[in-house]
C-alpha atoms as a PDB file:
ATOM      1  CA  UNK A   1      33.676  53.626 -25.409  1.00  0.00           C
ATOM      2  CA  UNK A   2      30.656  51.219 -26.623  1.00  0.00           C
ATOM      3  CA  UNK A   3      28.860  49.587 -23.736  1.00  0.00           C
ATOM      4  CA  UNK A   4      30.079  46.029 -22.952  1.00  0.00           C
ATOM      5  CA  UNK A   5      27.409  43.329 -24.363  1.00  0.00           C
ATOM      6  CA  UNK A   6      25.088  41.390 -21.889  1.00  0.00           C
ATOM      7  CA  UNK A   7      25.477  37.715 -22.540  1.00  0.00           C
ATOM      8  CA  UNK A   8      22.567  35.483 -22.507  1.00  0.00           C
ATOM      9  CA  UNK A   9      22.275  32.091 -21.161  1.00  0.00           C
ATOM     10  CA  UNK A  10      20.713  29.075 -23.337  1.00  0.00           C
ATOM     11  CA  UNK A  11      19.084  26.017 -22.062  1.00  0.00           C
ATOM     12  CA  UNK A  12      17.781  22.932 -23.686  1.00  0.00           C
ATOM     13  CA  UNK A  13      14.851  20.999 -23.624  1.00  0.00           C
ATOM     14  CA  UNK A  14      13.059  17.526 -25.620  1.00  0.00           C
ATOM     15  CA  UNK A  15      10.263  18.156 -28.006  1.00  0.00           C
ATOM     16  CA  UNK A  16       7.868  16.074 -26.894  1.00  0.00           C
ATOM     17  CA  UNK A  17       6.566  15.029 -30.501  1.00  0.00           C
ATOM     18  CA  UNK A  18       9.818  14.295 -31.705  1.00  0.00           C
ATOM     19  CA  UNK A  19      12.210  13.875 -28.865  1.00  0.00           C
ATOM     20  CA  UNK A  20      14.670  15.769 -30.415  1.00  0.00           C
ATOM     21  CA  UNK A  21      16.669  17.766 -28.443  1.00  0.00           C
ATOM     22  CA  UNK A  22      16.943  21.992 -29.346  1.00  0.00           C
ATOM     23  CA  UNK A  23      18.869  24.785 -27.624  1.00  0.00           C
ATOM     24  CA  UNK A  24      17.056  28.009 -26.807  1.00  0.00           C
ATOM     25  CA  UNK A  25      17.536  31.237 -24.745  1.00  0.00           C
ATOM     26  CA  UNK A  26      15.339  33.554 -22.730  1.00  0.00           C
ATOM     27  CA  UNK A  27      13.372  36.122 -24.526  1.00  0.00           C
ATOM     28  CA  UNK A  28      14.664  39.833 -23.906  1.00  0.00           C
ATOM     29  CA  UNK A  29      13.008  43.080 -23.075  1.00  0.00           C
ATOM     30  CA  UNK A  30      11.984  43.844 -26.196  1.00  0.00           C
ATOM     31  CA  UNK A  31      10.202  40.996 -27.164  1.00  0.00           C
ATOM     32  CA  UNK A  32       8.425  40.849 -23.799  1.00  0.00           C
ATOM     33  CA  UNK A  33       6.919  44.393 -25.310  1.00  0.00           C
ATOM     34  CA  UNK A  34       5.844  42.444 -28.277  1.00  0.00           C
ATOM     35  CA  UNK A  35       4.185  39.869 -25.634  1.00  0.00           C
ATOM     36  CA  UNK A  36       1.990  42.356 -23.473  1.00  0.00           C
ATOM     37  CA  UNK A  37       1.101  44.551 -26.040  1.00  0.00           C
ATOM     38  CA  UNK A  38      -0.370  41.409 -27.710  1.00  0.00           C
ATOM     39  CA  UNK A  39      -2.081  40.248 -24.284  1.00  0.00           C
ATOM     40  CA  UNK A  40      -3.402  43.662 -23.863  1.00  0.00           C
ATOM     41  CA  UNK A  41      -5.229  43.698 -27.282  1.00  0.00           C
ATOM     42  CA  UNK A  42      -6.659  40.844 -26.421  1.00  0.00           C
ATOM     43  CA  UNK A  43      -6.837  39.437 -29.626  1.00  0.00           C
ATOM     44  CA  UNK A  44      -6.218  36.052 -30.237  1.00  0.00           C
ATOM     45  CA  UNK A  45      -4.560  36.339 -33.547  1.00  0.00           C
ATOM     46  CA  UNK A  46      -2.276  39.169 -31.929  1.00  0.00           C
ATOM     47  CA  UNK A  47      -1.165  36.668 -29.584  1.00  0.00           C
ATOM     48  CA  UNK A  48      -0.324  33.864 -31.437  1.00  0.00           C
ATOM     49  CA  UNK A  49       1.428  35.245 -33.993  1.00  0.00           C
ATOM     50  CA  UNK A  50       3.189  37.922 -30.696  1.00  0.00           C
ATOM     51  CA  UNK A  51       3.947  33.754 -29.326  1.00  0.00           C
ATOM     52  CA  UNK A  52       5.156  32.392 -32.548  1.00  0.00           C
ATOM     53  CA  UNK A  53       7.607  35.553 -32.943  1.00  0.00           C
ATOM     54  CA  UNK A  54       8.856  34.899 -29.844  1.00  0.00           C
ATOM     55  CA  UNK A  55       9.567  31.823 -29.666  1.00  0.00           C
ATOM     56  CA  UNK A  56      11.139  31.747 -33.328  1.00  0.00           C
ATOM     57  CA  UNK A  57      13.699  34.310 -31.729  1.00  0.00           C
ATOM     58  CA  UNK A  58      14.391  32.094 -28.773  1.00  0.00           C
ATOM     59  CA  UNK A  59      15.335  29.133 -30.593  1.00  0.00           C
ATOM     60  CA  UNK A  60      18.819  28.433 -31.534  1.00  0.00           C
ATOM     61  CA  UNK A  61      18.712  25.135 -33.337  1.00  0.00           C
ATOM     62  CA  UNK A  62      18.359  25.950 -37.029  1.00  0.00           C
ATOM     63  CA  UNK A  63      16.187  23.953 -38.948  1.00  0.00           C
ATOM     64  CA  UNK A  64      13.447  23.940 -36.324  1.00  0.00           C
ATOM     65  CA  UNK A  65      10.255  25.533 -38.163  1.00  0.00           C
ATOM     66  CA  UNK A  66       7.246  26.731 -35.860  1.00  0.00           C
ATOM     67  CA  UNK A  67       4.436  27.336 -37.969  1.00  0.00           C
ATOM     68  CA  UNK A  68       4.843  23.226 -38.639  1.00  0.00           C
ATOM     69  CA  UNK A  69       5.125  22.806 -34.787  1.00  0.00           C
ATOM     70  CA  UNK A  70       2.186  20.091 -33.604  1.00  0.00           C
ATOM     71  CA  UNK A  71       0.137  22.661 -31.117  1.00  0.00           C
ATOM     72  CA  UNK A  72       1.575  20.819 -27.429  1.00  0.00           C
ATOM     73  CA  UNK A  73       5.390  21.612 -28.691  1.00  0.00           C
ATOM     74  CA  UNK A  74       4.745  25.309 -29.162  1.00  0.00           C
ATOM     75  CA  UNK A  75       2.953  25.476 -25.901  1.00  0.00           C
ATOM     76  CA  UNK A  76       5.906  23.270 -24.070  1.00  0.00           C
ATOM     77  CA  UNK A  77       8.147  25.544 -25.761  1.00  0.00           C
ATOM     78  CA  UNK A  78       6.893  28.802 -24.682  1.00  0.00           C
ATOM     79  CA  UNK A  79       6.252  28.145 -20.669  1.00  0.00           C
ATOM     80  CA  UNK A  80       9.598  26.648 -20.670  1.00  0.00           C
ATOM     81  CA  UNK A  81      11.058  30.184 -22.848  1.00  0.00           C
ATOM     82  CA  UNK A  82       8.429  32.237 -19.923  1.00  0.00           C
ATOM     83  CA  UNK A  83       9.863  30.488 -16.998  1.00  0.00           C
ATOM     84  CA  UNK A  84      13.800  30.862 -18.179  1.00  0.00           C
ATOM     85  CA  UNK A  85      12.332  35.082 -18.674  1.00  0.00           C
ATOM     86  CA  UNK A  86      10.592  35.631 -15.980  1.00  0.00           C
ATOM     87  CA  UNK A  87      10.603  33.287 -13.395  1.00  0.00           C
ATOM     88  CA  UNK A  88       9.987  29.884 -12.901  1.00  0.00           C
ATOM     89  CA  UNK A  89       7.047  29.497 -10.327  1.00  0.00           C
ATOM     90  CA  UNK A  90       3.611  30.853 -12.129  1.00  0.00           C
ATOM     91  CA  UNK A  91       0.952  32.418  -9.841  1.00  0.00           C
ATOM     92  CA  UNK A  92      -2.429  30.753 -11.188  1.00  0.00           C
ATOM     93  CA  UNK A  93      -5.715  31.803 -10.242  1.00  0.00           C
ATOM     94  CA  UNK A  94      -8.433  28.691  -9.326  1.00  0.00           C
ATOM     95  CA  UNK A  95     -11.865  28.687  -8.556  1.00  0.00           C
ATOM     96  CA  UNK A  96     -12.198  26.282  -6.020  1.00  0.00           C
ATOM     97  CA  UNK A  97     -14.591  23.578  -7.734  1.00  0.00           C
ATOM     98  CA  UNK A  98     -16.621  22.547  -3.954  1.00  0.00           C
ATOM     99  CA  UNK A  99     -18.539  25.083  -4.380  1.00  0.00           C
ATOM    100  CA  UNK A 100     -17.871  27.109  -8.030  1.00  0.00           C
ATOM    101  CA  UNK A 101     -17.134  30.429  -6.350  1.00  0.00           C
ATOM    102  CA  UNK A 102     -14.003  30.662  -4.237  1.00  0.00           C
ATOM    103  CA  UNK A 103     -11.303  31.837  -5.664  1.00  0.00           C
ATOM    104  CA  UNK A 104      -7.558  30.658  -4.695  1.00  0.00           C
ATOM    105  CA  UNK A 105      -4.115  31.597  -6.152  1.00  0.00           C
ATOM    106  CA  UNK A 106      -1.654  28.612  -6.104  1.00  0.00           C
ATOM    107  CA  UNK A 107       1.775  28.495  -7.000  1.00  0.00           C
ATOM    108  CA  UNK A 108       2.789  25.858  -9.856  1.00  0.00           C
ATOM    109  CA  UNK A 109       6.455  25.346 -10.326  1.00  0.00           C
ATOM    110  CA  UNK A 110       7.207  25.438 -13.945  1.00  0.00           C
ATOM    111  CA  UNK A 111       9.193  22.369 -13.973  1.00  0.00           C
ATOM    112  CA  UNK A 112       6.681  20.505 -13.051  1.00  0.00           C
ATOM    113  CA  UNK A 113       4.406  21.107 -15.924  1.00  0.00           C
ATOM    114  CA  UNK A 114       4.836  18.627 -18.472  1.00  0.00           C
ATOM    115  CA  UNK A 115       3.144  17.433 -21.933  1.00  0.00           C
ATOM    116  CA  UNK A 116       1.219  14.279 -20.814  1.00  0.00           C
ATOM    117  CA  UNK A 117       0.738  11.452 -23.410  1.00  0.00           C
ATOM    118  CA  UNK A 118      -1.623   8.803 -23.557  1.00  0.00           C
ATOM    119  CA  UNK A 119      -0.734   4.761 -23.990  1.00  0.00           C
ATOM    120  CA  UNK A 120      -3.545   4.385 -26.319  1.00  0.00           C
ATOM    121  CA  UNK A 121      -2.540   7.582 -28.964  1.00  0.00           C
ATOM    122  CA  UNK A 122      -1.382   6.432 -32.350  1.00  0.00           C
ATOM    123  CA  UNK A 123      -1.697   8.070 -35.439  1.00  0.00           C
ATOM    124  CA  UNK A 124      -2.378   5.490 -37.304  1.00  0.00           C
ATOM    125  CA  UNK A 125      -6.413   4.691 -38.025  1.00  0.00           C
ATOM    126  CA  UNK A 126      -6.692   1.368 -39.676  1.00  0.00           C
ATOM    127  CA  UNK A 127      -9.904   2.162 -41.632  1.00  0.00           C
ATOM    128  CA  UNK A 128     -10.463  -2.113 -42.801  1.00  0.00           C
ATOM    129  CA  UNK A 129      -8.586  -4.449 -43.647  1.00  0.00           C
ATOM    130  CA  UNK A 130      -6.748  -2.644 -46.601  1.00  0.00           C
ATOM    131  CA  UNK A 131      -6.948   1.219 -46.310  1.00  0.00           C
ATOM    132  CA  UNK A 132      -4.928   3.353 -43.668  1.00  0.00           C
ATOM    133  CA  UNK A 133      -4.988   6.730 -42.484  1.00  0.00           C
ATOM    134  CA  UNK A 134      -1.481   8.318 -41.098  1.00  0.00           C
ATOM    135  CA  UNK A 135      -2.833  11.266 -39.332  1.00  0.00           C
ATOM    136  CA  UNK A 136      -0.480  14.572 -38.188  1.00  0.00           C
ATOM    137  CA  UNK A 137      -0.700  16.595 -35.432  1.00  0.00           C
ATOM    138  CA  UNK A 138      -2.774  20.685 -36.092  1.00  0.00           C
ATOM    139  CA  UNK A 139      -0.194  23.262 -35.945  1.00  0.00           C
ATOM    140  CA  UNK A 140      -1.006  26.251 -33.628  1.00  0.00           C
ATOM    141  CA  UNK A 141      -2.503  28.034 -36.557  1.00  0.00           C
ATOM    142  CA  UNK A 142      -4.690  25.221 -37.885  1.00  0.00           C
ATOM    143  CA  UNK A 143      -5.590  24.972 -33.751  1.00  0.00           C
ATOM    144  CA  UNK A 144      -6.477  28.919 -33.430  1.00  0.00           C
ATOM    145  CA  UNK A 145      -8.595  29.004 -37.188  1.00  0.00           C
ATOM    146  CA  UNK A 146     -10.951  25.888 -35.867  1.00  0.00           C
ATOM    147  CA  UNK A 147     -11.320  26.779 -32.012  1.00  0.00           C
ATOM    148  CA  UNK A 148     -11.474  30.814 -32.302  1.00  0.00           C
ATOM    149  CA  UNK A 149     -12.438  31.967 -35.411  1.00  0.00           C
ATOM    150  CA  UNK A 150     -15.842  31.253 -36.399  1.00  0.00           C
ATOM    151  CA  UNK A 151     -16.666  33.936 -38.670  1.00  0.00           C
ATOM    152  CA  UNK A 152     -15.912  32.082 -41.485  1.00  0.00           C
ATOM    153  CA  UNK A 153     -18.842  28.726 -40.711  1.00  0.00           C
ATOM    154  CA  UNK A 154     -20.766  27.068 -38.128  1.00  0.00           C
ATOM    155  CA  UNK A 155     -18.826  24.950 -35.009  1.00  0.00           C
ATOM    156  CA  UNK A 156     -19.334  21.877 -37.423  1.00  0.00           C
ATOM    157  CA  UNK A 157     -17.552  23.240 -40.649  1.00  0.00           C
ATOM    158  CA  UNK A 158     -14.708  24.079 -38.404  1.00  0.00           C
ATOM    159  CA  UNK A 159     -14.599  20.911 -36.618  1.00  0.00           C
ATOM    160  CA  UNK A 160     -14.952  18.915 -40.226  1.00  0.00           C
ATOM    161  CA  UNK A 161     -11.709  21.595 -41.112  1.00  0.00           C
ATOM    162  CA  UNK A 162      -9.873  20.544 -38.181  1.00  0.00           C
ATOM    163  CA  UNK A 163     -10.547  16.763 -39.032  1.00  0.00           C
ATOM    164  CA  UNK A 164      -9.793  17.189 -42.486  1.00  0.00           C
ATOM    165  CA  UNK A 165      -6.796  19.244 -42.305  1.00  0.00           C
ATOM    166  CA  UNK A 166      -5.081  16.379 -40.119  1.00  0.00           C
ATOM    167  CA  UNK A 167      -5.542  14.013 -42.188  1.00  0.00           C
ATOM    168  CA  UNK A 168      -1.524  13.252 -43.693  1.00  0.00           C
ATOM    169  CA  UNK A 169      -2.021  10.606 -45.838  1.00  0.00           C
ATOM    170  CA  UNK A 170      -4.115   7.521 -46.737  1.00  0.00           C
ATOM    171  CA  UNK A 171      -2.368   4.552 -48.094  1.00  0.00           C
ATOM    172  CA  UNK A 172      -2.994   0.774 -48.787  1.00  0.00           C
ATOM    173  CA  UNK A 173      -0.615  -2.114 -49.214  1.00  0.00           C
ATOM    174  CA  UNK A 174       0.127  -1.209 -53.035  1.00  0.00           C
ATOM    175  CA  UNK A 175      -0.650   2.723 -52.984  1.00  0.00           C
ATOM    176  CA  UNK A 176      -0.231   5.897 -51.238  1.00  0.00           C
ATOM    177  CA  UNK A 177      -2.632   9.102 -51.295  1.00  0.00           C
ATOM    178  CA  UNK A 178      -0.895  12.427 -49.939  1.00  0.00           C
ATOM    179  CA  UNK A 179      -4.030  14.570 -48.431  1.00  0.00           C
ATOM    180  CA  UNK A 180      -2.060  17.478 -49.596  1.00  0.00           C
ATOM    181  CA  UNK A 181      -2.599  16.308 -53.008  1.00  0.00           C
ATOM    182  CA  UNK A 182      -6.369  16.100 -52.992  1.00  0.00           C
ATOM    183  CA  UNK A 183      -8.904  18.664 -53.065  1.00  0.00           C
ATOM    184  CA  UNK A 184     -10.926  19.532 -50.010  1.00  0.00           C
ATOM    185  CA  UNK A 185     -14.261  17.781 -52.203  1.00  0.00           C
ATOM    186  CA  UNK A 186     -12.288  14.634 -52.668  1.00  0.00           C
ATOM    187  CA  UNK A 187     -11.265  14.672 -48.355  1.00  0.00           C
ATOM    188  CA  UNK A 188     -14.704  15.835 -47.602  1.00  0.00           C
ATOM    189  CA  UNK A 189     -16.100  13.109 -49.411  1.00  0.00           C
ATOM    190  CA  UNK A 190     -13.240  10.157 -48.183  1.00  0.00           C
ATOM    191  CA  UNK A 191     -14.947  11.320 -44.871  1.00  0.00           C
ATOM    192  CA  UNK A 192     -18.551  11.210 -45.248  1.00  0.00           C
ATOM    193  CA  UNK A 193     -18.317   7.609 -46.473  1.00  0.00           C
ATOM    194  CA  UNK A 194     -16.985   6.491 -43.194  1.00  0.00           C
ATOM    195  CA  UNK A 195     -19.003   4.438 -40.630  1.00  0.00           C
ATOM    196  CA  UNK A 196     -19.246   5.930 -36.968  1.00  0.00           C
ATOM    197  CA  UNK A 197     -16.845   3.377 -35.741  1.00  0.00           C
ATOM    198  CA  UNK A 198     -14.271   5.177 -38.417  1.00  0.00           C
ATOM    199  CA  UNK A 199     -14.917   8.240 -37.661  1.00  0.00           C
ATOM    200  CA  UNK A 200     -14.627   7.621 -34.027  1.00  0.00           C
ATOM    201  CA  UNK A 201     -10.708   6.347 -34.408  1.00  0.00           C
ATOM    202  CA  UNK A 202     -10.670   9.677 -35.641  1.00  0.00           C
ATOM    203  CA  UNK A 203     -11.585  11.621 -32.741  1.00  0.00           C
ATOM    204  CA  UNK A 204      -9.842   9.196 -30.514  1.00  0.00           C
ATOM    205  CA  UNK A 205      -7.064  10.430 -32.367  1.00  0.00           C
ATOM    206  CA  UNK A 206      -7.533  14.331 -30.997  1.00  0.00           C
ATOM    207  CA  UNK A 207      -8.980  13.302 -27.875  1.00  0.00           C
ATOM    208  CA  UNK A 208      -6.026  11.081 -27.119  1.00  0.00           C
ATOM    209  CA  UNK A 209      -3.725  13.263 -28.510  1.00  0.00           C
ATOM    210  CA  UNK A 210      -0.536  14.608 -26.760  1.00  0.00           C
ATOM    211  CA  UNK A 211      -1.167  17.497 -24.576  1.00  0.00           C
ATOM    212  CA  UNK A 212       0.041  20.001 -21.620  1.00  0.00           C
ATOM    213  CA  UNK A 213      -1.644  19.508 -18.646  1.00  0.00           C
ATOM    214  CA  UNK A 214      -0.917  19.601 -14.763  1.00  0.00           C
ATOM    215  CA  UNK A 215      -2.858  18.464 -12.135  1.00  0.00           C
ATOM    216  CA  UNK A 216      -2.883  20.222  -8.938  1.00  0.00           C
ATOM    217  CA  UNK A 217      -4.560  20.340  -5.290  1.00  0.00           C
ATOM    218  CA  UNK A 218      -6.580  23.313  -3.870  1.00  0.00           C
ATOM    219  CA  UNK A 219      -8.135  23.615  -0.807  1.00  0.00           C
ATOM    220  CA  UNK A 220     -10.873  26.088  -0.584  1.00  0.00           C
ATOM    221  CA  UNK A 221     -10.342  28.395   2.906  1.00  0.00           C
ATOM    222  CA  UNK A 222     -14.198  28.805   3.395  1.00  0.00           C
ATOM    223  CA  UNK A 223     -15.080  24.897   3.499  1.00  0.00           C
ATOM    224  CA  UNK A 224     -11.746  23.421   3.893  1.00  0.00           C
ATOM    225  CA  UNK A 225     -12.656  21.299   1.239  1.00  0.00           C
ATOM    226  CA  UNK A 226      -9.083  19.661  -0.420  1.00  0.00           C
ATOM    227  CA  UNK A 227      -9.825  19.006  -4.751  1.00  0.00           C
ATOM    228  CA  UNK A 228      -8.124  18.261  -7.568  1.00  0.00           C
ATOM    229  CA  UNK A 229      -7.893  20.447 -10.296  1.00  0.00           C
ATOM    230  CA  UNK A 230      -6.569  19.381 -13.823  1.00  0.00           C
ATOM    231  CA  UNK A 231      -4.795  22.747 -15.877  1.00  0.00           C
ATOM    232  CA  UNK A 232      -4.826  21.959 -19.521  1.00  0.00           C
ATOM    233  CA  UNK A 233      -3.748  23.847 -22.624  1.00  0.00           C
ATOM    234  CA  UNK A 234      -1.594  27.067 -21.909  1.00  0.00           C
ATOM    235  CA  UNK A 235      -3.723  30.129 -21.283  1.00  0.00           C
ATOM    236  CA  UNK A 236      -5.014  27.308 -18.207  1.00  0.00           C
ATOM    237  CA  UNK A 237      -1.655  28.219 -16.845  1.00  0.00           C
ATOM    238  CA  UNK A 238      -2.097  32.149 -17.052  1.00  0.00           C
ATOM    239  CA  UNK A 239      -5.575  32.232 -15.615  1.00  0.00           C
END
């Protein structure tokens, strides 16, 4: 006689770049193996692509496609797929910031973690009065290459990479450029000629950008000092 099957709840949840709704289930026992094998190699390719298995598994909606995923959905996605696994309130480690050394362990309630957006984001950079720039959001691959992997240039060719590889398209009244359809000369150049004022609309654009962040109190038992600490980013929440 076969064993019976184990059914497994799904949940739903908003993408917070899109708002679209998407149904998605707990990861199993066998892909939390996948998940701490990858933490314990410590290797930050090993882990993204151990999170980006995952996740694909989890997710029930068809047509959803994570390697296109802006960076804030993927980490959304996965603390929401973590706390449906494993539990819902996350132990985090703090260093208590009166005095840099203390360390405290506070509890964070999963639910309560959400992906914060700012008023003044757009992805829109008007450039003058007739050129535009529609900008789109670095997938967690584009995200990992530029922040973590710096074997391949200097901090500033990966930063002009990150900048360049967000740029979607640049259009005026009458025409329409798809960055996708240009060579990285022909971006690297569109960017040089900017002013600074330019340019800066363009790191408003990442600075401003969408992203997951909590912020909590701590009060340090040695000074009984009370501060407020800001997680952002996801391995903030698994420190």
């Amino acid at each position: 006689m076969p064993l019976p099957k184990i059914a497994t709840p799904t949940y739903e949840l908003e993408l917070p770049s899109t708002g679209k709704t998407i149904q998605y289930r707990p990861f199993l026992v066998k892909e939390e193996k996948v998940l701490v094998i990858a933490l314990e190699s410590e290797d930050t390719k090993q882990i993204t692509t151990a999170i980006k298995t995952v996740i694909k598994n989890c997710i029930l909606t068809r047509g959803i496609k994570v390697e296109q995923l802006p960076t804030f959905d993927i980490e959304y996605l996965f603390l929401n797929i973590r706390g449906k696994s494993v539990g819902e309130v996350l132990e985090v480690g703090i260093v208590c910031p009166d005095d840099e050394s203390t360390p405290v362990t506070v509890e964070i309630n999963l639910d309560d973690i959400k992906v914060q957006k700012n008023d003044e984001h757009t992805n829109k950079i008007k450039l003058d009065n007739e050129i535009m720039m529609q900008m789109r959001y670095p997938s967690l691959d584009e995200f990992i290459k530029n922040n973590f992997d710096l074997e391949g240039g200097s901090e500033m060719d990966q930063s002009f990479e990150l900048i360049a590889s967000g740029i979607d398209t640049i259009y005026t009244a009458d025409e329409v450029w798809a960055a996708s359809d240009c060579t990285k000369k022909e971006i690297r150049e569109f960017i040089d000629s900017m002013n600074s004022s330019q340019f800066k609309e363009i790191e408003k654009f990442y600075a401003t950008m969408p992203k997951l962040s909590h912020t909590i109190k701590v009060v340090n038992p040695k000074t009984n000092v009370e501060s407020e600490v800001v997680l952002e980013g996801l391995a903030s929440f698994f420190g």
